[in-house]
N, C-alpha and C. Protein backbone atom coordinates (compact mmCIF):
# COMPACT_ATOMS: atom_id res chain seq x y z
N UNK A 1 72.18 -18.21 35.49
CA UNK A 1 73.00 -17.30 36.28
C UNK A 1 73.71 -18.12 37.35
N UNK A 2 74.98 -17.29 37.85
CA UNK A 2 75.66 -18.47 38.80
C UNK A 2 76.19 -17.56 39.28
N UNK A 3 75.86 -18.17 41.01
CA UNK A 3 76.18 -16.90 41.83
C UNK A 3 77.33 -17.37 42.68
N UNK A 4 78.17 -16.70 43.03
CA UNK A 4 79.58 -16.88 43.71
C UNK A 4 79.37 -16.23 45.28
N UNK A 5 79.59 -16.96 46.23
CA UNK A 5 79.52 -16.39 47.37
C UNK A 5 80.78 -16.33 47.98
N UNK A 6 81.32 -15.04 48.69
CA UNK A 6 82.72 -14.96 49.50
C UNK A 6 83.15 -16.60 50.38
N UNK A 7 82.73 -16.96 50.94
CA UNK A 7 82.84 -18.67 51.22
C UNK A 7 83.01 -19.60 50.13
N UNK A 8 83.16 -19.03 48.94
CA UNK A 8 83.17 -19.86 47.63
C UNK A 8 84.30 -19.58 47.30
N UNK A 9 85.12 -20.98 46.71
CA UNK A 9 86.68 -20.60 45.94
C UNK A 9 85.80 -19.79 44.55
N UNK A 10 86.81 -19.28 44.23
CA UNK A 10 86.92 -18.57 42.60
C UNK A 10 87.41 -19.71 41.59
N UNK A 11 86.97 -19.58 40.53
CA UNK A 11 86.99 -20.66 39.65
C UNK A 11 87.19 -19.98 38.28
N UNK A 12 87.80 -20.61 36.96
CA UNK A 12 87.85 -19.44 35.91
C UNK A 12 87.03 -19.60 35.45
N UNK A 13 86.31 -18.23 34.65
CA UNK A 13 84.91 -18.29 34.18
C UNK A 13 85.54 -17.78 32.51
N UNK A 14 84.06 -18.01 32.07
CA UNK A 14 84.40 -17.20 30.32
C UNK A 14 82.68 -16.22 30.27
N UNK A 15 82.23 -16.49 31.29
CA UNK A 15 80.73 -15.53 31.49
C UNK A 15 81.25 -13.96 31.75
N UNK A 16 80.19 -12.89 31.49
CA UNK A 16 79.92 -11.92 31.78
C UNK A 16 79.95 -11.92 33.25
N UNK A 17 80.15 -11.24 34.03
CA UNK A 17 80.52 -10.75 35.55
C UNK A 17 80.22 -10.00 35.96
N UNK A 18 78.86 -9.75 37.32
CA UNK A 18 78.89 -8.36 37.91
C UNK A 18 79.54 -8.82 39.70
N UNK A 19 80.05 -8.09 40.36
CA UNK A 19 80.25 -7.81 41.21
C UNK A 19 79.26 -6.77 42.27
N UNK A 20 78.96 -7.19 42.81
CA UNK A 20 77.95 -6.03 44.13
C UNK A 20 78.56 -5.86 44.67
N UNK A 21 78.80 -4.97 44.74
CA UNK A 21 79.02 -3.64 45.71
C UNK A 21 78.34 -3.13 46.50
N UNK A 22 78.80 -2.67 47.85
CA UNK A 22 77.82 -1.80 48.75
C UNK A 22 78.14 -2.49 50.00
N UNK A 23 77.03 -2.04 51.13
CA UNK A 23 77.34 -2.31 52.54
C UNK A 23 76.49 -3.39 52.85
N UNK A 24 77.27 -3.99 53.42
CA UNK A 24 76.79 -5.52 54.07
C UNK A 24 76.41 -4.96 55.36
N UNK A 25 75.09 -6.11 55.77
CA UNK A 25 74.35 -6.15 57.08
C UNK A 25 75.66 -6.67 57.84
N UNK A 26 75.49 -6.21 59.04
CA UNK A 26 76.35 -6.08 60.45
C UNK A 26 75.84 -7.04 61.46
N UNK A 27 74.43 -7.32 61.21
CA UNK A 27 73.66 -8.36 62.35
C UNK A 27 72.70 -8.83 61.72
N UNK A 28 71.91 -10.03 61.76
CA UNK A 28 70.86 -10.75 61.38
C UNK A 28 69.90 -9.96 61.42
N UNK A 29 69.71 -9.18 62.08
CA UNK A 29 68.25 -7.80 62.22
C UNK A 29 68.30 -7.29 60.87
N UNK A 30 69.52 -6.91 60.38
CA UNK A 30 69.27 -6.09 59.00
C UNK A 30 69.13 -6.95 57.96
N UNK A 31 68.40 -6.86 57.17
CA UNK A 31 68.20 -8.38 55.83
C UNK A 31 69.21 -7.24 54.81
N UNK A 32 69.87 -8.18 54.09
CA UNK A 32 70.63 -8.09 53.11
C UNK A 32 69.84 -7.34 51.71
N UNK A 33 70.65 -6.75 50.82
CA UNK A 33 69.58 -6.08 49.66
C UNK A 33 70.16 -6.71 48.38
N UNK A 34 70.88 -7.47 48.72
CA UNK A 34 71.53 -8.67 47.24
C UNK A 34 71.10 -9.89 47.10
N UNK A 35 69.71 -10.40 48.36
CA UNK A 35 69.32 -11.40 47.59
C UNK A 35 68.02 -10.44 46.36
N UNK A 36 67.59 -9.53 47.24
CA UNK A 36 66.71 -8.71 45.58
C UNK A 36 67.98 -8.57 44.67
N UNK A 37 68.62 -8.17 45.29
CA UNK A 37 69.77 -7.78 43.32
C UNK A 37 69.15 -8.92 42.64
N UNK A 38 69.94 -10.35 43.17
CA UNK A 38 69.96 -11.32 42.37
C UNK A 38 68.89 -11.54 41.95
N UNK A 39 67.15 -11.43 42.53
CA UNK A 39 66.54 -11.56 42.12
C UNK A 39 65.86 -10.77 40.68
N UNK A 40 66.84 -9.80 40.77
CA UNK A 40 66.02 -8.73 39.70
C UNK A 40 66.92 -9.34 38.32
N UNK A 41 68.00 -9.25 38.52
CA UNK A 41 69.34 -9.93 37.62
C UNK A 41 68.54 -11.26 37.09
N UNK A 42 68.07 -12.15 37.56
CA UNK A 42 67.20 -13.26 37.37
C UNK A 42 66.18 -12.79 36.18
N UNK A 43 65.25 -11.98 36.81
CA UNK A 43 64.22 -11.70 35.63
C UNK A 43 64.69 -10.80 34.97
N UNK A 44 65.66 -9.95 34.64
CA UNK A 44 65.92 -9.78 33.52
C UNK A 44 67.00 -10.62 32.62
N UNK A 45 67.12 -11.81 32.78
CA UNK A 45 67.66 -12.74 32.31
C UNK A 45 69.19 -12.77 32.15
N UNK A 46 69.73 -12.54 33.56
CA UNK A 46 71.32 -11.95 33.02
C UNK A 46 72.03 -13.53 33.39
N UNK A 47 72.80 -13.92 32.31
CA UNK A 47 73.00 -15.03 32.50
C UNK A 47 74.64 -15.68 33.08
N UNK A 48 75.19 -14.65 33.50
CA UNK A 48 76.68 -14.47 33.67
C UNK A 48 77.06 -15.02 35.47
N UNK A 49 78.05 -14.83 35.81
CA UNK A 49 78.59 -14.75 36.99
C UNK A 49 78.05 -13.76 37.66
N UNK A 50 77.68 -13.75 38.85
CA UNK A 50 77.44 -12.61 40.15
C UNK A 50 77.99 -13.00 41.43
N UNK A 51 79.12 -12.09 41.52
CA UNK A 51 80.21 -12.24 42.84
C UNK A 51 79.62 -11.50 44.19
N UNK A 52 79.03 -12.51 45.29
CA UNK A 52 78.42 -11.77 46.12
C UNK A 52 79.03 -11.66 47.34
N UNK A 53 79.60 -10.46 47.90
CA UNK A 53 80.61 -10.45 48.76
C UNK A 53 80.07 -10.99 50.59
N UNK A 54 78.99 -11.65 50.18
CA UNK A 54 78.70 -12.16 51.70
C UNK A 54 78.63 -13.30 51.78
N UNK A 55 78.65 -13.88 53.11
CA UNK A 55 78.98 -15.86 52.67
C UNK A 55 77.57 -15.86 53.05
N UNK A 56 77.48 -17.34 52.58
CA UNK A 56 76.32 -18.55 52.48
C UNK A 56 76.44 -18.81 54.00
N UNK A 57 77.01 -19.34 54.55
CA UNK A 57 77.31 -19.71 56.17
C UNK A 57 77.93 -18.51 57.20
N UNK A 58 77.09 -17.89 57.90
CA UNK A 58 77.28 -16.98 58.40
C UNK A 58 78.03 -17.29 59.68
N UNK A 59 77.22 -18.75 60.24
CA UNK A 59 77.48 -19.35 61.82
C UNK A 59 79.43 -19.67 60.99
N UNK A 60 79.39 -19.94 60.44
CA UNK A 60 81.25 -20.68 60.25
C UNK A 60 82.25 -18.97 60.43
N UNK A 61 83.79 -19.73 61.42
CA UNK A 61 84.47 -18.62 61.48
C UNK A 61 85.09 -18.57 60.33
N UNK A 62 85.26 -16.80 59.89
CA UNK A 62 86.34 -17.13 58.81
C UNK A 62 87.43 -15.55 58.98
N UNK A 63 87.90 -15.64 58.47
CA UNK A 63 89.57 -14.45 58.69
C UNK A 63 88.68 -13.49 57.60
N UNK A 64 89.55 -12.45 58.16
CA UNK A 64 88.85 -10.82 57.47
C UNK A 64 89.70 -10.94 56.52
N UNK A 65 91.04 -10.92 56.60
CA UNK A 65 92.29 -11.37 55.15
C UNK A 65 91.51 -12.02 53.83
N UNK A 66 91.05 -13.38 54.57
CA UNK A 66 90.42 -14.07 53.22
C UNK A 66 89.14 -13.12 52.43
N UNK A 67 88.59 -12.40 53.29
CA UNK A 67 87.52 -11.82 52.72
C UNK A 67 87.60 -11.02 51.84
N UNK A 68 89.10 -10.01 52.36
CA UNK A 68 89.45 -8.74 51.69
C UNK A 68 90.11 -9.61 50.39
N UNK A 69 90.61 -10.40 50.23
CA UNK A 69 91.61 -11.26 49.43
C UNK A 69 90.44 -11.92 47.86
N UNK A 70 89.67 -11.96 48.82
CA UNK A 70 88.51 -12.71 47.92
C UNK A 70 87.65 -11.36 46.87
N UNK A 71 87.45 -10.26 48.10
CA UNK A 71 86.61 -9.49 47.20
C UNK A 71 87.46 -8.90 46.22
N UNK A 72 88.84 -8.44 46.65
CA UNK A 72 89.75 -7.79 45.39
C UNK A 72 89.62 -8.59 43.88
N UNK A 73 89.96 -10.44 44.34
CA UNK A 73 89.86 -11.02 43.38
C UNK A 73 88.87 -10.65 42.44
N UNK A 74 87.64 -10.97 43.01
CA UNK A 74 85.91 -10.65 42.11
C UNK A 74 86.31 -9.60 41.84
N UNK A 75 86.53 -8.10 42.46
CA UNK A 75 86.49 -7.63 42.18
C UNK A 75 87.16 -7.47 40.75
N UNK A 76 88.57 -7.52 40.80
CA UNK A 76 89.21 -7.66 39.01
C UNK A 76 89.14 -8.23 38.33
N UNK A 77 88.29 -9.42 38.89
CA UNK A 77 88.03 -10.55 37.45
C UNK A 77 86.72 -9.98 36.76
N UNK A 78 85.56 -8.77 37.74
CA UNK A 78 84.34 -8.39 37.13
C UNK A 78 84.59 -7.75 36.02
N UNK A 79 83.34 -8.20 35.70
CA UNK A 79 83.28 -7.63 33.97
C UNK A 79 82.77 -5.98 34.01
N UNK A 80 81.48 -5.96 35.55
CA UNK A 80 80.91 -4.76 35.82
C UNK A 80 81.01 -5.03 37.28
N UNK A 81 80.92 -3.80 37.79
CA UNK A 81 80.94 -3.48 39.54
C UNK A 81 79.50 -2.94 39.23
N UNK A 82 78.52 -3.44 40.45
CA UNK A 82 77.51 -2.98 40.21
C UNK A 82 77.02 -2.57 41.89
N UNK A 83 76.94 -0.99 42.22
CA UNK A 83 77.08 -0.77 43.34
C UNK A 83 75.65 -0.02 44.18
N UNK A 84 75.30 -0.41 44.93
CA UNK A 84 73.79 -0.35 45.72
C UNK A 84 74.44 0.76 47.24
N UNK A 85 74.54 1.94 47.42
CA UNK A 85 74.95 3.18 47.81
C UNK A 85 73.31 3.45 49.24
N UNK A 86 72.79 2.84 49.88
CA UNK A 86 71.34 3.37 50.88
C UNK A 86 72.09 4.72 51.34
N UNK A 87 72.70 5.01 52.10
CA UNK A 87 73.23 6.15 53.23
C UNK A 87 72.13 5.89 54.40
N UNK A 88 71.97 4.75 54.93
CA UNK A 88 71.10 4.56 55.99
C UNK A 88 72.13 4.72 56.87
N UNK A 89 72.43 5.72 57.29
CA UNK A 89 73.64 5.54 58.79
C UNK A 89 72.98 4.63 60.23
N UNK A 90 71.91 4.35 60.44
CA UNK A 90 71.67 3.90 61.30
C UNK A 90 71.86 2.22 60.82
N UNK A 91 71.46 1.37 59.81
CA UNK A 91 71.58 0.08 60.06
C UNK A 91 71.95 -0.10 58.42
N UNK A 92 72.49 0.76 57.76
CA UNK A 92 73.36 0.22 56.39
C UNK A 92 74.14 1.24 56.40
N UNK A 93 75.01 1.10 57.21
CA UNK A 93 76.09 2.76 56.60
C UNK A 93 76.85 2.31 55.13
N UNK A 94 76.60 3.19 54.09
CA UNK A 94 77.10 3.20 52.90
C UNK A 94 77.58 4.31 52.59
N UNK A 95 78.88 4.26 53.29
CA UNK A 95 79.86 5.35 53.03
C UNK A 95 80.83 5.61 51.61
């Protein structure tokens, strides 16, 4: 499996593709719920691309443009959107 992080150029693939979807943590207090994705994607042996819309380097600045620019990309190059919905309004709003 090969995972793509928003801090990562896009590269052309010929793999199967999911994309995650859903609400990203806002502050270091909230832990993220896509390193379990990936982990579950792992044991069930999915062997494709997974476009994960949060960077690897959190401390580095980066432009909201590139982000939105980046996820559209994953987004249309995915093969599947695969979307994780909590409705925790207090520390995952998933609107």
């Amino acid at each position: 499996m090969k995972v793509l992080h928003s801090d990562e150029s896009h590269y052309h693939h010929t793999l199967y593709s999911i994309f995650l979807v859903g609400p990203t943590p806002r502050n270091g207090a909230v832990p993220s719920w896509r390193p379990q994705a990936l982990e579950i994607l792992e044991k069930l042996g999915f062997d494709g691309l997974v476009y994960v819309p949060e960077r690897k380097d959190w401390k580095s600045q980066f432009d909201y443009m590139d982000q939105v620019e980046w996820e559209y990309a994953g987004i249309s190059a995915a093969t599947f959107i695969v979307a994780w919905v909590p409705r925790n309004l207090e520390n995952m709003l998933g609107l």
